[in-house]
Structure formats: C-alpha cells, structure tokens
Protein backbone atom coordinates (compact mmCIF):
# COMPACT_ATOMS: atom_id res chain seq x y z
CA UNK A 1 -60.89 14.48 -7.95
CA UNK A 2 -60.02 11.90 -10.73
CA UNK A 3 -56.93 9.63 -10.17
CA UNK A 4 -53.78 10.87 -11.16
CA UNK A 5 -51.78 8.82 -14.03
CA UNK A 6 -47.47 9.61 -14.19
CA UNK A 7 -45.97 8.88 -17.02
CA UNK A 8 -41.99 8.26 -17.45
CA UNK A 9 -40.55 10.96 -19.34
CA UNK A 10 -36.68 10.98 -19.63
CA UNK A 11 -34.35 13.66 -19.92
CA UNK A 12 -34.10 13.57 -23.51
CA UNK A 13 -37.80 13.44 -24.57
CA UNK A 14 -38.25 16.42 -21.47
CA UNK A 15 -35.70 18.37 -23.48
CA UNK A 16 -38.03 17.62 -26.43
CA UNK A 17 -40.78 18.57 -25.36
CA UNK A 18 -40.41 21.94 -23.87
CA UNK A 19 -38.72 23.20 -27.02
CA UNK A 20 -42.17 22.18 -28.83
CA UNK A 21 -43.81 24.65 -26.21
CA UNK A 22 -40.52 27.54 -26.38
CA UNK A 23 -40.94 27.36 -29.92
CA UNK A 24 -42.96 29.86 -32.29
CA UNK A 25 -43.43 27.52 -34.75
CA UNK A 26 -44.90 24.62 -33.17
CA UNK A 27 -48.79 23.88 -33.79
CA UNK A 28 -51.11 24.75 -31.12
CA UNK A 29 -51.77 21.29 -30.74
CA UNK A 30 -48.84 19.64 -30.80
CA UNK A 31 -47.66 22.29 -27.87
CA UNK A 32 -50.97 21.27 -26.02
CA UNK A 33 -49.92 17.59 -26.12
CA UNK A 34 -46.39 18.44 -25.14
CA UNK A 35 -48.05 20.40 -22.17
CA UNK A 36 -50.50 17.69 -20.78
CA UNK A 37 -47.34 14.61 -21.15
CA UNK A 38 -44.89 16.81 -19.10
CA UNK A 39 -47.78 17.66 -16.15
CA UNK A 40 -48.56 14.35 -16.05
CA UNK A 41 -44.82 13.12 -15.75
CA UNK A 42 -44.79 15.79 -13.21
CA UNK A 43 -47.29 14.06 -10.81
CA UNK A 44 -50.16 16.71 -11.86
CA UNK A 45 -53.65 15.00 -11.33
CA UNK A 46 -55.68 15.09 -14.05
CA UNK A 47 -58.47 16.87 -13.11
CA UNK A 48 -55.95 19.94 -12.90
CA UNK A 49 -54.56 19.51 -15.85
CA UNK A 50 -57.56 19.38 -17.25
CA UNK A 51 -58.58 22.66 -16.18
CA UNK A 52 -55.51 24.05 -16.41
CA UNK A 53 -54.94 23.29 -20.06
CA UNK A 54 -59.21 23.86 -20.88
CA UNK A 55 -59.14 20.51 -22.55
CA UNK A 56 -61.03 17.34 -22.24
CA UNK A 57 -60.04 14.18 -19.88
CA UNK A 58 -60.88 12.17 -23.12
CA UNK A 59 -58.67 14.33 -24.98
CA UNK A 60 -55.88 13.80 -22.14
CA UNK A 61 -56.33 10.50 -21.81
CA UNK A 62 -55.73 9.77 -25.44
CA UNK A 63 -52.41 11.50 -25.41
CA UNK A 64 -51.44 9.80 -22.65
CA UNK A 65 -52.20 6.72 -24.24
CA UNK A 66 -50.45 7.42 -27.14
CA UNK A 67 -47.10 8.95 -25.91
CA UNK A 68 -47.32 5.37 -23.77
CA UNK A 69 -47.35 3.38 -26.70
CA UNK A 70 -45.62 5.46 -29.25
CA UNK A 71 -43.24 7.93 -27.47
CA UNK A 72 -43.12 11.20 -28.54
CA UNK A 73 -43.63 10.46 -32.18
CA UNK A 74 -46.67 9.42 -31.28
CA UNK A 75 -47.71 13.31 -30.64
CA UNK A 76 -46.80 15.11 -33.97
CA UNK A 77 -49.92 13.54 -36.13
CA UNK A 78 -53.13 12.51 -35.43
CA UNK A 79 -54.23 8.88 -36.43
CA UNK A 80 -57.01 8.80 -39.53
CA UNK A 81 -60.62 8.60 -37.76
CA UNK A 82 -62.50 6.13 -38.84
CA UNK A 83 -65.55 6.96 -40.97
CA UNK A 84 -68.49 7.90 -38.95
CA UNK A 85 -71.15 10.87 -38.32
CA UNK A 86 -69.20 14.03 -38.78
CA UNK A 87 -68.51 16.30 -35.64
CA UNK A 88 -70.52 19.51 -35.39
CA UNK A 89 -68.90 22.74 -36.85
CA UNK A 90 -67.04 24.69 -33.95
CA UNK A 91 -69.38 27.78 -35.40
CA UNK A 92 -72.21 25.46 -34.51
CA UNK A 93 -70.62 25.01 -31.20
CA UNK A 94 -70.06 28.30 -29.90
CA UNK A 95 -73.48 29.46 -31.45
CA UNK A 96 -74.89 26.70 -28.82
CA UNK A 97 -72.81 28.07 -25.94
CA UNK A 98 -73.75 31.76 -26.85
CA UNK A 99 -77.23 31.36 -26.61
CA UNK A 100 -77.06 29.21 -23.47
CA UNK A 101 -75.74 32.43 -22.12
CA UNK A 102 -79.35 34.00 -22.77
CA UNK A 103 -82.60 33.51 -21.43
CA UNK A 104 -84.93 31.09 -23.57
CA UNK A 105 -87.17 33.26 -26.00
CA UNK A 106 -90.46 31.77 -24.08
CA UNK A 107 -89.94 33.11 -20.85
CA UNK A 108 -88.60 30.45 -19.14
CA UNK A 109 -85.62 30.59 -16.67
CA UNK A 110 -83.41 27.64 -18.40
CA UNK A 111 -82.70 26.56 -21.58
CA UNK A 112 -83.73 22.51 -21.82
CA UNK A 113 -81.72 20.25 -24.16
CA UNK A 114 -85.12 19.93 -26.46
CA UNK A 115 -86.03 23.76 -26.58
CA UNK A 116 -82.03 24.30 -27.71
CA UNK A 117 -82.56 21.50 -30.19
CA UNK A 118 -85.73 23.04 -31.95
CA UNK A 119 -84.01 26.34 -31.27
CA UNK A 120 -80.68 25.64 -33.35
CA UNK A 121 -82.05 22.42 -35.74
CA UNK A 122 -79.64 19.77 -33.87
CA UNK A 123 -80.47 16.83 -32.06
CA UNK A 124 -81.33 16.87 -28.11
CA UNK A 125 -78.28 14.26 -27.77
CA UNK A 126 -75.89 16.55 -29.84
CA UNK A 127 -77.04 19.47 -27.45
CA UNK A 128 -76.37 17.24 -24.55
CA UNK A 129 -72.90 16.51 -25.48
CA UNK A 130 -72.26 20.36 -26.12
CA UNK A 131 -73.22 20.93 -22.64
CA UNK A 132 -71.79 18.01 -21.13
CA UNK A 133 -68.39 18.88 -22.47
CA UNK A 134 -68.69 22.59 -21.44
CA UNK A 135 -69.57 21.20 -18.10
CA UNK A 136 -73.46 22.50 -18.26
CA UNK A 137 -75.76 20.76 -16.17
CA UNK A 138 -79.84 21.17 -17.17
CA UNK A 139 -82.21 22.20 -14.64
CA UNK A 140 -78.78 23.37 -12.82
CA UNK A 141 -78.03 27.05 -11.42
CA UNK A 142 -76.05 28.42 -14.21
CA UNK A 143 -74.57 31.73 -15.21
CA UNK A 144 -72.33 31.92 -18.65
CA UNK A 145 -70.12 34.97 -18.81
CA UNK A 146 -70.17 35.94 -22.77
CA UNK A 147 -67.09 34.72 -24.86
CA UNK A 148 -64.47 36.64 -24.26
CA UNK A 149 -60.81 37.05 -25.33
CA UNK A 150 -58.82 36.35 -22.12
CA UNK A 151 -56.64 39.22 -21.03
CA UNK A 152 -52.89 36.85 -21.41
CA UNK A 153 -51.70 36.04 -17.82
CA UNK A 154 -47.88 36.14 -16.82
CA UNK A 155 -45.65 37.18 -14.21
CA UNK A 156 -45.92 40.29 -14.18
CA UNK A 157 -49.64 40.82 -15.80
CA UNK A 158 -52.52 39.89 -13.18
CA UNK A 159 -55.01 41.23 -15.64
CA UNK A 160 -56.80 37.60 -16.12
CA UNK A 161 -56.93 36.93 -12.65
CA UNK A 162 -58.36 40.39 -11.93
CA UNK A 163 -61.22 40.17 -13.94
CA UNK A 164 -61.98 36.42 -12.59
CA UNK A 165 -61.97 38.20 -8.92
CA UNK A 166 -64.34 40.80 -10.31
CA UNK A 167 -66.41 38.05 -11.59
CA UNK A 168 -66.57 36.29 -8.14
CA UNK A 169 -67.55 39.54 -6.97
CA UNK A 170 -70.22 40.53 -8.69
CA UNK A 171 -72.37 37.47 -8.78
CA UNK A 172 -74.54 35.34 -6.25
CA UNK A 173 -72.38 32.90 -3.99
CA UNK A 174 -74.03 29.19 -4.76
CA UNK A 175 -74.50 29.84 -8.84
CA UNK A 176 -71.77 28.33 -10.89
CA UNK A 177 -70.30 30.65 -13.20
CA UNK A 178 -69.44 29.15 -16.60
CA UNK A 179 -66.30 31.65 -18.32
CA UNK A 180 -65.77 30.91 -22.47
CA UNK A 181 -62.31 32.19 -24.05
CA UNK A 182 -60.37 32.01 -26.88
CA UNK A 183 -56.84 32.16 -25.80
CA UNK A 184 -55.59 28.85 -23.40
CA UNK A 185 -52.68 31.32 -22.68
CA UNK A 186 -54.02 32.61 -19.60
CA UNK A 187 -55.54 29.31 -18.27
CA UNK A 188 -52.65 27.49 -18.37
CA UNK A 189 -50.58 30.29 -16.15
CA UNK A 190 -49.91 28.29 -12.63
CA UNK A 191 -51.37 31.46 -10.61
CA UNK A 192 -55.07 30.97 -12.64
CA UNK A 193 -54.95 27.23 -11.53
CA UNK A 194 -53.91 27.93 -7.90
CA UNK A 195 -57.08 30.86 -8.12
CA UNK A 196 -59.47 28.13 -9.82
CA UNK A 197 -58.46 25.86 -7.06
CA UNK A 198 -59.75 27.27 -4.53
CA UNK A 199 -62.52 28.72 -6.24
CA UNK A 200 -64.45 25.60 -8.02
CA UNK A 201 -67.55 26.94 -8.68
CA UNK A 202 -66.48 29.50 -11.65
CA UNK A 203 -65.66 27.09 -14.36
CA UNK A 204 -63.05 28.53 -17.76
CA UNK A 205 -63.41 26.92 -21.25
CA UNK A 206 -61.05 27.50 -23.79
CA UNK A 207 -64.11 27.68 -26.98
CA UNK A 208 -61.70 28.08 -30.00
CA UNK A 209 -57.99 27.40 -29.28
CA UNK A 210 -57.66 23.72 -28.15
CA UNK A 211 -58.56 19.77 -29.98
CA UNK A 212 -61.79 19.09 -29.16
CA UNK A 213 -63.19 15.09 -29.72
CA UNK A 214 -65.74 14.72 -32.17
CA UNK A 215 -67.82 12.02 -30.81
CA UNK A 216 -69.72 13.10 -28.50
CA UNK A 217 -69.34 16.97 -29.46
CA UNK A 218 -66.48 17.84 -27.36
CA UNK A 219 -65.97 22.41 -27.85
CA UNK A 220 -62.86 23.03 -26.59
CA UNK A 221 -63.32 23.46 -22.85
C-alpha cells in the first residue's frame, strides 16, 4: 500500500470543490481533480484513490502537487507541456489493450511486449508503458474482460457490482482479472471500492473517460 499524503483543504475551497463535482457543467477533468484533492484531504491513501478514481498515481500526484502550490486555481488549466515525442493516440491505446485481451495469432499463450510491437507498428518500450499503466505484467497470469460500458453504480443500483461478482465467479481463483470501461461513474461509487478491497486480484481501468500522462503512455486506468 503506498503512503498516504493529506492535504489542508478549508471550508471554503471544500465548498468549492464539491460544487465542481454537483455541477453539470464542469469538465470531466476538472471534477476528477476536485475528486482526488478532497479524498486526499480526507485521509484516503492513495493507492485507493487511485483505484477508486481509475487514474494514475502520477496523475494524482501532480494534482496534489499543484493544488499545494497553487490552490485551487491551480486545477482549472493544465500547464503548456513542453515540446517532446507526442503521446500515443487513445485509439492506439485501446487497440493495444483490445488485442491483449486475445490470444497471440502464433499460438502462443501470452502476448510479449515485442510480438505486440511488430503486431501494432509501435515500439516494445511504448507497449511496455501501455501495459505498465494498465497494470499488465508479461509472462504474468492474465485475463482481460473486453471493454465494456460500466453499468452506473448508486444507491440504489447494484448492477456494477453484480456483474464484478459474476466475474469473480466465473473465472479461475489465482488469475488476475484485468476489467476496461468507459464510464469512471461506477468506479468511483464507495460500495465498488469497499468490493475491490477485498477482492485485489480483479483490477478496473477507466480506458476513455479520465487524463491520462503522456510520457510514458499512461490509458486511462
């Protein structure tokens, strides 16, 4: 479990900040950010939050970094990168993780970083990072469930956490299970992180809808 950073959050900027999440209008990412500051004020480690949110701890510990030097102004933009290899299109990305969800066209019972590479005409170390992020070990016993759209998780709608009990069920005890979605909705519900808690080896990445870091390829995870 990584170390767990607080930040100080006062009243005010609290107030603030869960209006950006309340609110319609706000950009997906400026809610995310809103989201991982008031978890960590809260005393959440970051390893939670982390899967809780489907981001990245680089991603988190950026924000952190910046609400700690600029406040909460420091969350609305996102400072010019400097110039530098481009990051890999998401399409790119998510073609990667689909096909890691496959068997290898040769037989074999894994995917390696170099078949991928001559598979998809990127680099080994670009396919490394794609895994890496996505928490995909080589040579490692690994089942991807498809990408799916996540059935939205609330109160009163156990859908989500159905079909990640129905997943448990139906596949071998000592395999980690590697879930992609497209909606951090459902992830970020408190009764999907109590049920990931105590289930660590089925692993939910959020593909589409959350800041991913360029360098190295960071999908959305």
């Amino acid at each position: 479990m990584r170390s767990q950073t607080t930040l100080i959050v006062s009243e005010a900027q609290r107030a603030e900040l869960e209006a950006w999440i309340r609110r319609g209008c706000t950009p997906q990412k400026q809610a995310l950010r809103a989201r991982m500051i008031l978890m960590s004020a809260d005393g959440v480690p970051t390893g939670e939050i982390v899967r809780r949110l489907g981001t990245t701890v680089p991603t988190l510990s950026r924000w952190r970094r910046r609400y700690a030097e600029a406040g909460i102004d420091g969350l609305k933009k996102d400072k010019p990168r400097k110039p530098g290899k481009p990051p890999v299109p998401q399409a790119k990305v998510r073609q990667v993780l689909a096909m890691t969800t496959q068997p290898p066209p040769d037989g074999a019972d894994h995917w390696t970083c170099r078949g991928m590479a001559r598979a998809t005409g990127l680099s080994t170390s670009t396919i490394h990072g794609i895994w890496k992020a996505a928490g995909i070990a080589p040579n490692r016993p690994v089942r991807m469930a498809p990408p799916v759209a996540a059935p939205g998780a609330s109160a009163d709608d156990n859908a989500f956490l159905e079909f990640l009990e129905r997943l448990d069920r139906e596949n071998a005890r000592g395999v980690d299970l590697h879930l992609i979605v497209d909606d951090k909705g459902a992830c970020g519900h408190p009764a999907v992180g109590d049920w990931l808690e105590r289930h660590p080896r089925i692993h939910v990445h959020v593909a589409f809808a959350t800041e991913a870091d360029p360098e190295p390829v960071k999908p959305a995870s």
